[in-house]
Protein backbone atom coordinates (compact mmCIF):
# COMPACT_ATOMS: atom_id res chain seq x y z
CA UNK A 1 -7.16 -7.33 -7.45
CA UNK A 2 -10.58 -8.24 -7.46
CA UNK A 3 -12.58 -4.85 -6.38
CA UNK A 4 -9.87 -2.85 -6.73
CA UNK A 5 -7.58 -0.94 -9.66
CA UNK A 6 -4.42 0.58 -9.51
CA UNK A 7 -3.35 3.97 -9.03
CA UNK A 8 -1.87 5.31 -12.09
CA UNK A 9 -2.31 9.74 -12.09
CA UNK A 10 0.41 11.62 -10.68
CA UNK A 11 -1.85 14.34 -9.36
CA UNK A 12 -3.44 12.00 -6.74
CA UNK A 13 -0.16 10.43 -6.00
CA UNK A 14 0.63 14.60 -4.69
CA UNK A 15 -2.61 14.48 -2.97
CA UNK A 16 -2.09 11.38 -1.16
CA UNK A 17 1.47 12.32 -0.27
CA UNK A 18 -0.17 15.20 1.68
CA UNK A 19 -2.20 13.44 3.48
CA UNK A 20 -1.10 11.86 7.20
CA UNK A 21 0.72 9.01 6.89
CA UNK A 22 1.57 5.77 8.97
CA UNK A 23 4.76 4.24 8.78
CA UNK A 24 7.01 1.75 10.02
CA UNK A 25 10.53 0.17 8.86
CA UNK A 26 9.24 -1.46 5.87
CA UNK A 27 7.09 1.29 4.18
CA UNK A 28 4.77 4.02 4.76
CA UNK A 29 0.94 4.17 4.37
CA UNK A 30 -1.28 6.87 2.75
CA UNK A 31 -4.31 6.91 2.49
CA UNK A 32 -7.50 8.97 1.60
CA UNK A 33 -11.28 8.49 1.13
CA UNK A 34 -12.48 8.58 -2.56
CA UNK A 35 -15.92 8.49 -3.97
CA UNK A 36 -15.88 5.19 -5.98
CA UNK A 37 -17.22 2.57 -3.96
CA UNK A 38 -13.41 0.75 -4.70
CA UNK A 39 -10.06 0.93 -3.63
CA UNK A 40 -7.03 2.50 -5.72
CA UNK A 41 -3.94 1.32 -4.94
CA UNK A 42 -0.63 2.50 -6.02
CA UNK A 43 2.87 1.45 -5.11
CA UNK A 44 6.28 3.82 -5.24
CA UNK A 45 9.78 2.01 -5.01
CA UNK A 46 12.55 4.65 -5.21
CA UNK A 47 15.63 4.38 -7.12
CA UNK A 48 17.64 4.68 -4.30
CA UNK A 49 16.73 1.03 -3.35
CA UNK A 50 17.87 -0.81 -6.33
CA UNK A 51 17.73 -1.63 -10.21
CA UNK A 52 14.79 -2.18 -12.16
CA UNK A 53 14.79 -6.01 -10.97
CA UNK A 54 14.80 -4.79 -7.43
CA UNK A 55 12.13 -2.56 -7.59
CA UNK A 56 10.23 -4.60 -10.04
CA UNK A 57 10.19 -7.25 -6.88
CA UNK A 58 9.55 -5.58 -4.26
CA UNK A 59 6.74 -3.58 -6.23
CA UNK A 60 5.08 -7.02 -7.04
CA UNK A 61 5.26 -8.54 -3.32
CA UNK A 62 3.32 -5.57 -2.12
CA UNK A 63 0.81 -5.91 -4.72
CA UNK A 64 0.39 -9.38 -3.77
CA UNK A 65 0.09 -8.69 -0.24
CA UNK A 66 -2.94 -6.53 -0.68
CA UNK A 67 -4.16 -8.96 -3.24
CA UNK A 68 -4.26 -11.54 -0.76
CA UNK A 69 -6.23 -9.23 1.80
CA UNK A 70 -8.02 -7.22 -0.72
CA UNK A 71 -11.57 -8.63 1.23
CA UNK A 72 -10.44 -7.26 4.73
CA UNK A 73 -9.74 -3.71 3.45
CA UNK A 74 -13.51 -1.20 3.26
CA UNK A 75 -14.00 -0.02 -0.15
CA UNK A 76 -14.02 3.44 -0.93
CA UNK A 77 -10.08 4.24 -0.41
CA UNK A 78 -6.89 5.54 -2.49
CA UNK A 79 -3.80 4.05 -0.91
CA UNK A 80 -0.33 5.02 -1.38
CA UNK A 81 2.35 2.39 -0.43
CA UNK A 82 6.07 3.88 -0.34
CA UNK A 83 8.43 1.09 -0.05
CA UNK A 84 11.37 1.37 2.51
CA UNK A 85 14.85 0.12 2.22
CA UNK A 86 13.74 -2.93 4.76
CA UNK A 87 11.24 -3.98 2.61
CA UNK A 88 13.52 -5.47 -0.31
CA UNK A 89 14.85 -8.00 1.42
CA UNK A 90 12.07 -8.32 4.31
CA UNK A 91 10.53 -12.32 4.06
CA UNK A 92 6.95 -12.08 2.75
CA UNK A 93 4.84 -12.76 6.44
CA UNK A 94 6.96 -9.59 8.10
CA UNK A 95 5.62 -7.38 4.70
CA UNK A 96 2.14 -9.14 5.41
CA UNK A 97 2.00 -8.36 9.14
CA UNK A 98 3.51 -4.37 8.30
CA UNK A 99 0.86 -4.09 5.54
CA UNK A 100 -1.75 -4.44 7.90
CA UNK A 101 -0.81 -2.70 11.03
CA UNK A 102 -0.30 0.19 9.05
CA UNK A 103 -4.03 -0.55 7.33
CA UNK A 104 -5.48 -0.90 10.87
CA UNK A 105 -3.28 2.13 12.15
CA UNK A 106 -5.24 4.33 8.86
CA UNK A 107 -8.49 2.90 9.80
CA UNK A 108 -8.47 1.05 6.34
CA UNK A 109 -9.68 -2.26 7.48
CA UNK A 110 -13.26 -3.48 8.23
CA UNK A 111 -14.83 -3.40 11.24
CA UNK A 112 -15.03 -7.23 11.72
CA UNK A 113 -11.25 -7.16 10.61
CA UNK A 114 -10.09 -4.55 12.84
């Protein structure tokens, strides 16, 4: 992640979660202006959805799907990915094309992009 770092405090994870979100089968979307000039991103897998090795996964095909489109997203955002039960076994283009909806759906994504 080029211009961006990961989320890591719990206490803007609770913020986030209180935000609106945008959801769809595959995960759900928070998201909330910050002052930083960069993107935060932070990804939540529940326990509920698997082992370690399943979460583990799924945690780093979600990070690699914003990785990928890290230059379409407008700096200045924290994001809060919640991973859904679909989303374990979905193939990587249907996490891709769910990713972005929901980014266009939060008004995350550039203006040329959107």
């Amino acid at each position: 992640m080029k211009f961006s770092s990961s989320l890591k405090l719990n206490h803007i994870f609770q913020r986030l979660y209180h935000t609106q979100g945008f959801a769809d089968g595959n995960m759900v979307l928070y998201a909330r202006r910050n002052r930083l000039g960069r993107n935060r991103v932070g990804i939540t897998v529940s326990k509920k959805l698997g082992h370690a090795v399943v979460r583990n996964r799924t945690r780093r095909r979600l990070r690699e799907v914003y990785r990928l489109n890290e230059q379409k997203f407008a700096p200045g955002w924290d994001i809060v990915v919640v991973a859904r039960s679909r989303s374990v076994e979905a193939p990587f283009e249907k996490l891709t094309e769910s990713y972005l909806r929901l980014a266009r759906k939060a008004g995350l994504l550039r203006q040329e992009e959107a």
